[in-house]
PDB file of N, CA and C in Angstrom:
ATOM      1  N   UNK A   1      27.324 291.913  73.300  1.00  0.00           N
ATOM      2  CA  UNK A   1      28.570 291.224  72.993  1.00  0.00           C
ATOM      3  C   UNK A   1      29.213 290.666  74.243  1.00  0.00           C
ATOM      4  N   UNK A   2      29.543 291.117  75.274  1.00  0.00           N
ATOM      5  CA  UNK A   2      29.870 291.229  76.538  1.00  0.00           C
ATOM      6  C   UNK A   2      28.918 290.279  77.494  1.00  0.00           C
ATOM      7  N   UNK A   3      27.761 290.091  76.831  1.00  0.00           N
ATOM      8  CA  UNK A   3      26.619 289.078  77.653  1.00  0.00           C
ATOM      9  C   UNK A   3      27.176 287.499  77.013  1.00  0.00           C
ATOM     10  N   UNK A   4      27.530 287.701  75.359  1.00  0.00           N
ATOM     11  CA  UNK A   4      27.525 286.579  74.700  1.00  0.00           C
ATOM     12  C   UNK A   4      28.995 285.843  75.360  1.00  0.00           C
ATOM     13  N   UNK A   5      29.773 286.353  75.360  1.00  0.00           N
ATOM     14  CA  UNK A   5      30.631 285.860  75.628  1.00  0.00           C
ATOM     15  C   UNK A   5      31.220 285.692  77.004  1.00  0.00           C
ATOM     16  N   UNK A   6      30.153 286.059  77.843  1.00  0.00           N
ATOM     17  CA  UNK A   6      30.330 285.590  79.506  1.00  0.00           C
ATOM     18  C   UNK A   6      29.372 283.895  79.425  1.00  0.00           C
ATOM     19  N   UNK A   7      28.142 284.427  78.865  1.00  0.00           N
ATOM     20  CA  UNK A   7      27.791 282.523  78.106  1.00  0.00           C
ATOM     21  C   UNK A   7      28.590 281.798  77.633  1.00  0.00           C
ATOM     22  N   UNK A   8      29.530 282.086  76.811  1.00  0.00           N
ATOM     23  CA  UNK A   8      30.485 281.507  76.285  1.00  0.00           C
ATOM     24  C   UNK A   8      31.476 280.996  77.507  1.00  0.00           C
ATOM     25  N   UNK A   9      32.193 281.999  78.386  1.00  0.00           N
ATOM     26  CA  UNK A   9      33.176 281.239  79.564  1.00  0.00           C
ATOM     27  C   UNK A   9      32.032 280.329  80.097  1.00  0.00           C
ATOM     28  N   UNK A  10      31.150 280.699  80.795  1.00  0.00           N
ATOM     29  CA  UNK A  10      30.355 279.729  81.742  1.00  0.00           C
ATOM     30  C   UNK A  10      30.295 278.576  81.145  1.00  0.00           C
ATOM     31  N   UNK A  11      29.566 278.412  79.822  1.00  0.00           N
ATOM     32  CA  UNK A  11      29.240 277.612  79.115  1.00  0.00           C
ATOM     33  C   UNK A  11      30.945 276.532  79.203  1.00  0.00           C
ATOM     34  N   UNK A  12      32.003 276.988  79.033  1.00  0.00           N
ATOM     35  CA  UNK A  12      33.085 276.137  79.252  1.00  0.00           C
ATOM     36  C   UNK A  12      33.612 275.540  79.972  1.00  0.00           C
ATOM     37  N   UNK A  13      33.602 276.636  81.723  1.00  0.00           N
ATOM     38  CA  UNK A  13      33.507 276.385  82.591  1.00  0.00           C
ATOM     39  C   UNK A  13      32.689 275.253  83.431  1.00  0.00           C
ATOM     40  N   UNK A  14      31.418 275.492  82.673  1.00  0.00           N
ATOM     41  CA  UNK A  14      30.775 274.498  83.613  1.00  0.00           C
ATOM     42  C   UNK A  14      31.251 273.286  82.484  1.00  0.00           C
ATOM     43  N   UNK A  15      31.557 272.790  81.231  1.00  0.00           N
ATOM     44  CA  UNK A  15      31.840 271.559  80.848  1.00  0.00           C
ATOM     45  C   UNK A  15      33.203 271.415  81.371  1.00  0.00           C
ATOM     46  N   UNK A  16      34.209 271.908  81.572  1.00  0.00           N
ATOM     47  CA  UNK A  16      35.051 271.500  82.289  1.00  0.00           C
ATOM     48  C   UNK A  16      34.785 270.777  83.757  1.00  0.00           C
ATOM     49  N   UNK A  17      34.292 271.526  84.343  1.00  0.00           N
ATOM     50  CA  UNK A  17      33.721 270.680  85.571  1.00  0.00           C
ATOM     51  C   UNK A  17      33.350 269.702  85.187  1.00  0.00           C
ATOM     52  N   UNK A  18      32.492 269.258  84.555  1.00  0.00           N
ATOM     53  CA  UNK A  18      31.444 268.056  84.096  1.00  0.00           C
ATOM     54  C   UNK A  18      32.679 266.889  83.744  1.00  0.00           C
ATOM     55  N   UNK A  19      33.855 267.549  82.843  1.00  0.00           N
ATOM     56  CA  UNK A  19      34.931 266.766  82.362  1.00  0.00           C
ATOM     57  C   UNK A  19      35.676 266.281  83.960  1.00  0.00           C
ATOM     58  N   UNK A  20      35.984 267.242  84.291  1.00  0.00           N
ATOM     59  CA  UNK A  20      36.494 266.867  85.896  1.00  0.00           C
ATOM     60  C   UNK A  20      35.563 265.901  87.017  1.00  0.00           C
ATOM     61  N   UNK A  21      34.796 266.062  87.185  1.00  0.00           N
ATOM     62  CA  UNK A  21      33.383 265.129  87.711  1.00  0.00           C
ATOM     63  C   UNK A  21      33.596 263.716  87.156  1.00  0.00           C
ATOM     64  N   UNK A  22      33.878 263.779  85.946  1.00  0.00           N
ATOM     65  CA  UNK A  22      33.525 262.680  85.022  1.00  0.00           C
ATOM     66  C   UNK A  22      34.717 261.717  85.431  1.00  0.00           C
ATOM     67  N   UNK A  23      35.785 262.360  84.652  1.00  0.00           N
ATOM     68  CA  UNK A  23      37.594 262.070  85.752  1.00  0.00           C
ATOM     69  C   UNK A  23      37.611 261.486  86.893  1.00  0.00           C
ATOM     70  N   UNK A  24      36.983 262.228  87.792  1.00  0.00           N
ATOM     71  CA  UNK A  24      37.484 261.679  89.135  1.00  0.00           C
ATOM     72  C   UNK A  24      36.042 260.471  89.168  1.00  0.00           C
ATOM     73  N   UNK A  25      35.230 260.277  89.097  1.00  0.00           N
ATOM     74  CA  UNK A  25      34.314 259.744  89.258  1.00  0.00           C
ATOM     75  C   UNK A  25      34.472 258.245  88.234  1.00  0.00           C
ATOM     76  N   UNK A  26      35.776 258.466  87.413  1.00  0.00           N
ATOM     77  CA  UNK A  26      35.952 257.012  86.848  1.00  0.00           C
ATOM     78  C   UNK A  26      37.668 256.456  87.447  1.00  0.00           C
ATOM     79  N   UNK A  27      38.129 257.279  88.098  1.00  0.00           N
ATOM     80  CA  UNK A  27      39.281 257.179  88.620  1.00  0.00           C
ATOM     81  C   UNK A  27      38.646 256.470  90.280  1.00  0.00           C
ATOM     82  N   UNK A  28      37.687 256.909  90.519  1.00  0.00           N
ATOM     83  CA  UNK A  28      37.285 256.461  91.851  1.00  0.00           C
ATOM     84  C   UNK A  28      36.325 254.736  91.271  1.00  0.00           C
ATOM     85  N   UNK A  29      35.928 254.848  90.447  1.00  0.00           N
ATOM     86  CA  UNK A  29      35.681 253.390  89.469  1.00  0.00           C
ATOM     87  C   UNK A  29      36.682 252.627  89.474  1.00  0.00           C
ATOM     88  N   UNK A  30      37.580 252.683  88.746  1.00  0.00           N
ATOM     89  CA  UNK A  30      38.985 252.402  88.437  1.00  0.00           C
ATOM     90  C   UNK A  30      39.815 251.746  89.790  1.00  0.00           C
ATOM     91  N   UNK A  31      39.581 252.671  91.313  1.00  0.00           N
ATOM     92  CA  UNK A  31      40.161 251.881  92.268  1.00  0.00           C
ATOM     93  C   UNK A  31      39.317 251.500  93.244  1.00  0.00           C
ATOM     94  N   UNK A  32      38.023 251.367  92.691  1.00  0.00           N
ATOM     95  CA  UNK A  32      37.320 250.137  93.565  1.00  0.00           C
ATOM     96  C   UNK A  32      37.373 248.903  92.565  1.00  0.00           C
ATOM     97  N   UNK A  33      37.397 249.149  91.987  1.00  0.00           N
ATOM     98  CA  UNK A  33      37.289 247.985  90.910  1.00  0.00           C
ATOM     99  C   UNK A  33      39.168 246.590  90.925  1.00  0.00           C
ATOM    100  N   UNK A  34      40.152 247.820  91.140  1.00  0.00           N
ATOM    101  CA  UNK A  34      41.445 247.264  91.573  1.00  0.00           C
ATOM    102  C   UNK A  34      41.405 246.764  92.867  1.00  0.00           C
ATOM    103  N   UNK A  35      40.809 247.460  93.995  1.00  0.00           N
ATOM    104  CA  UNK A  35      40.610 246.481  95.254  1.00  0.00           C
ATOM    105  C   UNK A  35      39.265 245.265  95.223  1.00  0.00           C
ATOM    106  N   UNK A  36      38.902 245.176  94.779  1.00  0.00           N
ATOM    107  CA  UNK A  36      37.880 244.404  94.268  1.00  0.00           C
ATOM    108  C   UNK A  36      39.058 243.147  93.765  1.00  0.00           C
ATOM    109  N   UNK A  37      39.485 243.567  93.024  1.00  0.00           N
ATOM    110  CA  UNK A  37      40.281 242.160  92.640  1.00  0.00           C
ATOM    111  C   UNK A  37      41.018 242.012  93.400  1.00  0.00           C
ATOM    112  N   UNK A  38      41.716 243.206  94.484  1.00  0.00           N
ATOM    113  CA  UNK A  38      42.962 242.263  95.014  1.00  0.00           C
ATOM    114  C   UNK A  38      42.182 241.801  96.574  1.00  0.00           C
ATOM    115  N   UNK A  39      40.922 241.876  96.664  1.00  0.00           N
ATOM    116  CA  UNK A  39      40.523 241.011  97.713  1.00  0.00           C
ATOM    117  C   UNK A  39      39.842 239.721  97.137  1.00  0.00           C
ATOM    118  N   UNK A  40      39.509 239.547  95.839  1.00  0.00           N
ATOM    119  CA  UNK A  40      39.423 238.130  95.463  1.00  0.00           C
ATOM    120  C   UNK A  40      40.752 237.401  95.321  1.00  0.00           C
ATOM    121  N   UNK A  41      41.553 238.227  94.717  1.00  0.00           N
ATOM    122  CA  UNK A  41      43.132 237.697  94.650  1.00  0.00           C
ATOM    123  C   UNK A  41      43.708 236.981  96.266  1.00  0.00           C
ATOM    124  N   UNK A  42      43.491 237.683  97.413  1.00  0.00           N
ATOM    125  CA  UNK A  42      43.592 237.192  98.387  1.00  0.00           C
ATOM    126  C   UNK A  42      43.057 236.327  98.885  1.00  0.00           C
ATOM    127  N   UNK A  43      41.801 236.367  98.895  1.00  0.00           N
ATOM    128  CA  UNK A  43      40.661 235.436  99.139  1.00  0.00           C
ATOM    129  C   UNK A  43      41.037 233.866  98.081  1.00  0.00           C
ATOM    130  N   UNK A  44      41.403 233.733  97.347  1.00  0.00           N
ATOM    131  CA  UNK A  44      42.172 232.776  96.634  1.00  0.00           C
ATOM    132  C   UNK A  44      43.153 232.278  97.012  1.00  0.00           C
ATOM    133  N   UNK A  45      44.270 233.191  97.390  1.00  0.00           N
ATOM    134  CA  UNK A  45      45.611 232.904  98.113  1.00  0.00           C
ATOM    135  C   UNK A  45      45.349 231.865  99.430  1.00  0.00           C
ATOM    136  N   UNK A  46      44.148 232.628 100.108  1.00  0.00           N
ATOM    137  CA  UNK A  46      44.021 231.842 101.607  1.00  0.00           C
ATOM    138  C   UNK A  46      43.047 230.561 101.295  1.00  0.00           C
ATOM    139  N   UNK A  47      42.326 230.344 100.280  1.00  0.00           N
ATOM    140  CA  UNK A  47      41.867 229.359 100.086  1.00  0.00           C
ATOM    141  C   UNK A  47      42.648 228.289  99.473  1.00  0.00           C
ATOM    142  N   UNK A  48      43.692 228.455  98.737  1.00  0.00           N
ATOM    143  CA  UNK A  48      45.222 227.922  98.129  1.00  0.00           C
ATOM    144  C   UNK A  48      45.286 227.443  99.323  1.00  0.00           C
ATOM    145  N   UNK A  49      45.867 228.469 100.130  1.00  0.00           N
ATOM    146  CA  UNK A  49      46.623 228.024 101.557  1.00  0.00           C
ATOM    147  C   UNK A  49      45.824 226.846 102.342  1.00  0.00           C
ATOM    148  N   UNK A  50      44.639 227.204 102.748  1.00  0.00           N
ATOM    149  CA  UNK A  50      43.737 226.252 103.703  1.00  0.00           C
ATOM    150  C   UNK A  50      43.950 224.972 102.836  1.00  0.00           C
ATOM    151  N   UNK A  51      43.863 224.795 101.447  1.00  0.00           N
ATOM    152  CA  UNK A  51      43.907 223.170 100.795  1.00  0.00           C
ATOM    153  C   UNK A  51      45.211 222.660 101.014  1.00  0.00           C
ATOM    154  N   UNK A  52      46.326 223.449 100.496  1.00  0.00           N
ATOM    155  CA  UNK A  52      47.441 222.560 100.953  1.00  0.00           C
ATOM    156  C   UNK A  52      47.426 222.549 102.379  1.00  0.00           C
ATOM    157  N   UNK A  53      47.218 223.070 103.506  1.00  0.00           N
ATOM    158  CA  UNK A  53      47.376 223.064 104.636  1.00  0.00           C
ATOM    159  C   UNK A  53      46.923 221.809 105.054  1.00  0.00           C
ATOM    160  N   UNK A  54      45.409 221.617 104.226  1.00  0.00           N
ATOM    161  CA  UNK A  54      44.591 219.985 104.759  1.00  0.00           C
ATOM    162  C   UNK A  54      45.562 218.746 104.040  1.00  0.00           C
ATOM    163  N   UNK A  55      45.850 219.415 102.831  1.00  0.00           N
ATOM    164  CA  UNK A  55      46.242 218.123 102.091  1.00  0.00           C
ATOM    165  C   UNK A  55      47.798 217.503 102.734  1.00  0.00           C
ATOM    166  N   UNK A  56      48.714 218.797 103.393  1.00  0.00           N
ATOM    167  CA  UNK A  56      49.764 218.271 104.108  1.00  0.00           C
ATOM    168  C   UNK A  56      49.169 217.677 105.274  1.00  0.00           C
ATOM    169  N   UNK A  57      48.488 218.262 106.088  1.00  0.00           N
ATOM    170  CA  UNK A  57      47.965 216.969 107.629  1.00  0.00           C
ATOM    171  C   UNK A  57      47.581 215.905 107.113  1.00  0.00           C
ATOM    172  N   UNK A  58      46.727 215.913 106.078  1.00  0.00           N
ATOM    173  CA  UNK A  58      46.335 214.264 105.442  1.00  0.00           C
ATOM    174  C   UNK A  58      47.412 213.601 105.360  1.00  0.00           C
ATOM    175  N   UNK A  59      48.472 214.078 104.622  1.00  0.00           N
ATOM    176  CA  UNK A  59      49.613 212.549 104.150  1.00  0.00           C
ATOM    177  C   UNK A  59      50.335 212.793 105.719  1.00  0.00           C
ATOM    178  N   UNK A  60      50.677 213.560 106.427  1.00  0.00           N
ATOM    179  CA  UNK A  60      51.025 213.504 107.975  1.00  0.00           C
ATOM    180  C   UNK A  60      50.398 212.845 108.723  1.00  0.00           C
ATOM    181  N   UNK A  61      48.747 212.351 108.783  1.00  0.00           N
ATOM    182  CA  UNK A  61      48.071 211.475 109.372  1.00  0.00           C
ATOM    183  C   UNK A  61      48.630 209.944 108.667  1.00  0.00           C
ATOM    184  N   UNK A  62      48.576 209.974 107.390  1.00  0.00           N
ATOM    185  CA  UNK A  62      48.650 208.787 106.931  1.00  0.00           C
ATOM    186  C   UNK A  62      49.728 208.106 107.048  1.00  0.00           C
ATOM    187  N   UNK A  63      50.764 209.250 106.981  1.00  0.00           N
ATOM    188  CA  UNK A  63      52.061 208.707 107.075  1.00  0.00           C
ATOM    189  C   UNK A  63      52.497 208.198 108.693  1.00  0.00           C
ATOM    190  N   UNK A  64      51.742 208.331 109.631  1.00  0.00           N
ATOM    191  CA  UNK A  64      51.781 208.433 111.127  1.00  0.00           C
ATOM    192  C   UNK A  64      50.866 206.783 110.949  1.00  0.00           C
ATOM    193  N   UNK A  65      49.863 206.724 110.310  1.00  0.00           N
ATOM    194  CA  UNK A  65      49.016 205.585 110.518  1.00  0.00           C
ATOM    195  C   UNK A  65      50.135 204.561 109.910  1.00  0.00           C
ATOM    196  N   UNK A  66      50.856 204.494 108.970  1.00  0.00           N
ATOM    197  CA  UNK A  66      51.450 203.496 108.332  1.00  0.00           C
ATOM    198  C   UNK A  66      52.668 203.532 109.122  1.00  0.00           C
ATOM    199  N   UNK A  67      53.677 204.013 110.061  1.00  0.00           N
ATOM    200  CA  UNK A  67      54.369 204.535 110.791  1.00  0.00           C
ATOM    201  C   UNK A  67      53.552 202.879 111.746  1.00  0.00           C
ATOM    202  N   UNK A  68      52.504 203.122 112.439  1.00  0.00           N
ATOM    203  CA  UNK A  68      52.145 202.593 113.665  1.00  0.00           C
ATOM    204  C   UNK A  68      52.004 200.956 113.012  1.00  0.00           C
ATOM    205  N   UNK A  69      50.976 201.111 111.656  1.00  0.00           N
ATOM    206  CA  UNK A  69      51.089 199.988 111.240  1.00  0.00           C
ATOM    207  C   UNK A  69      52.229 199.067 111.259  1.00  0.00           C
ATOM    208  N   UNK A  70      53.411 199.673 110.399  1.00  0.00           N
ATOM    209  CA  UNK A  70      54.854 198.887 110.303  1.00  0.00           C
ATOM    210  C   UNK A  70      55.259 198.644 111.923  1.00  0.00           C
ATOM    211  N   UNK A  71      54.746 199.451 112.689  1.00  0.00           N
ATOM    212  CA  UNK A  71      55.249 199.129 113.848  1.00  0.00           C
ATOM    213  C   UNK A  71      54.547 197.678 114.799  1.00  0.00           C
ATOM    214  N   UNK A  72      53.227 197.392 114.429  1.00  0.00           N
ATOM    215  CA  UNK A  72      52.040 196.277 114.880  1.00  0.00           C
ATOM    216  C   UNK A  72      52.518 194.981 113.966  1.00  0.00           C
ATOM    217  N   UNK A  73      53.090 194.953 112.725  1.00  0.00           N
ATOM    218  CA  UNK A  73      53.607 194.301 111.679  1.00  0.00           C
ATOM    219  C   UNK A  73      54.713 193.933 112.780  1.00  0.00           C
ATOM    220  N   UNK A  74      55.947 194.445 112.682  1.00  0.00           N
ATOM    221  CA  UNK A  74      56.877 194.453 113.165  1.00  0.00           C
ATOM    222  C   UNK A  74      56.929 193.397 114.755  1.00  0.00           C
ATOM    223  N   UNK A  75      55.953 193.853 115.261  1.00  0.00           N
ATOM    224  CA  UNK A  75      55.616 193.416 116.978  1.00  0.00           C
ATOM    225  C   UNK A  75      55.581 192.054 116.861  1.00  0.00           C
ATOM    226  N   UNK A  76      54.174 192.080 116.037  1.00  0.00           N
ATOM    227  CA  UNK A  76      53.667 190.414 115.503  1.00  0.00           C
ATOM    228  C   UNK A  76      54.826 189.620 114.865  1.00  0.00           C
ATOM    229  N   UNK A  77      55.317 190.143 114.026  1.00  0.00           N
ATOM    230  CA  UNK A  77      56.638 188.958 113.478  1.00  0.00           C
ATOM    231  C   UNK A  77      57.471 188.917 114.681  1.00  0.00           C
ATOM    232  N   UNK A  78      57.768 189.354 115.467  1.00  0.00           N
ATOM    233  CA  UNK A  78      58.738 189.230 116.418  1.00  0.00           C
ATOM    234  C   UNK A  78      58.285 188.253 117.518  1.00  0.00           C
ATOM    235  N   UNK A  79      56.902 188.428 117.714  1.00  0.00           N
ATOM    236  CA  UNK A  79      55.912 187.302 118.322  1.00  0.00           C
ATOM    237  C   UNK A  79      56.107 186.085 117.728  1.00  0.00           C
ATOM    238  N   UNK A  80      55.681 185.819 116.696  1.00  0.00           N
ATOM    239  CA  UNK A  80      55.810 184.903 115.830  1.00  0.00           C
ATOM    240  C   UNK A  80      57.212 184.086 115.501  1.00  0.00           C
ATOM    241  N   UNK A  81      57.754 184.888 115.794  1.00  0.00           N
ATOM    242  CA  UNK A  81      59.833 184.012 115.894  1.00  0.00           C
ATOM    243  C   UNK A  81      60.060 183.326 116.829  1.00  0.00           C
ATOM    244  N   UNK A  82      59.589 185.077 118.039  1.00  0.00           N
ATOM    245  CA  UNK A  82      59.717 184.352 119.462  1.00  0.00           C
ATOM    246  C   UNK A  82      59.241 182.918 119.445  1.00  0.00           C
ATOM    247  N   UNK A  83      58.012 182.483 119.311  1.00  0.00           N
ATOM    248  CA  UNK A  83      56.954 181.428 119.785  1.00  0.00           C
ATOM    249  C   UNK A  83      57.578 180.192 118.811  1.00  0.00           C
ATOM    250  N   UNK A  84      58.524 180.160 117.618  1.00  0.00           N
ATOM    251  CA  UNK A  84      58.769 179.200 116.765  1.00  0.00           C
ATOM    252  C   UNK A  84      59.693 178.973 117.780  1.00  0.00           C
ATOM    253  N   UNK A  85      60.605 180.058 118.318  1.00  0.00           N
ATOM    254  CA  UNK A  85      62.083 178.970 118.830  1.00  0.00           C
ATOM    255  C   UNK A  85      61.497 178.837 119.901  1.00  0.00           C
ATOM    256  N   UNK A  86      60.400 179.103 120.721  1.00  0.00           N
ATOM    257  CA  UNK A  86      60.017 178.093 121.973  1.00  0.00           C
ATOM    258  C   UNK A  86      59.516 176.902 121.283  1.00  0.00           C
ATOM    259  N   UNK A  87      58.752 177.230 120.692  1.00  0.00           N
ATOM    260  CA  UNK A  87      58.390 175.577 119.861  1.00  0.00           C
ATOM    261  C   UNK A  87      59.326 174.842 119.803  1.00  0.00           C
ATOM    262  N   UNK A  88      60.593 175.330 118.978  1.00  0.00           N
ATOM    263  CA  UNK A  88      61.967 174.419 118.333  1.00  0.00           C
ATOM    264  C   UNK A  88      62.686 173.795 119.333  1.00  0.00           C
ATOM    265  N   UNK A  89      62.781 174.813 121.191  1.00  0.00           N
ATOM    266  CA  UNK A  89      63.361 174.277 122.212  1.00  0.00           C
ATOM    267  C   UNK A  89      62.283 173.234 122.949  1.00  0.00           C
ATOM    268  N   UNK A  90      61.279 173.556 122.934  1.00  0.00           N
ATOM    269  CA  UNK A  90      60.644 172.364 122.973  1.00  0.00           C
ATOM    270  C   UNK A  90      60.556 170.767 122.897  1.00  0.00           C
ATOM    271  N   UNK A  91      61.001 171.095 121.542  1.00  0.00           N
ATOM    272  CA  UNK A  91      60.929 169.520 120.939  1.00  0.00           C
ATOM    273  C   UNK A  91      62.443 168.893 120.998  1.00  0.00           C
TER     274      UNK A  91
END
């Protein structure tokens, strides 16, 4: 009687463990699996970041090129006035 029922604790004992094993071994699942996403989550963030980062220097280049343009525009018509009223004192 005394044999049967020391089988009996062990027998519980050791499924408790097994239950505990099992626990921590999906709890340790559980937070690789959460850092797992929050380094794709990041890895997203900085790839977010790097595109707008290019896409603001782009319209900053462009806006700098059209900047110089209006300014070569600008030069030339002023050339172009100049040289009419020498023409106009000219004649």
């Amino acid at each position: 009687m005394k044999e049967e029922e020391e089988k009996v604790q062990e027998e519980k004992k050791r499924k408790e463990e097994e239950r505990k094993r099992k626990k921590e071994k999906e709890k340790k699942n559980k937070e690789k699996k959460r850092e797992e996403e929050e380094r794709k989550m990041e890895k997203k963030k900085a790839e977010e970041k790097k595109k707008r980062e290019e896409e603001r220097k782009k319209e900053e280049e462009k806006k700098v090129e059209e900047e110089k343009k209006k300014r070569e525009d600008d030069k030339k018509e002023k050339e172009k006035k100049k040289r009419k009223r020498e023409d106009e004192r000219k004649r």
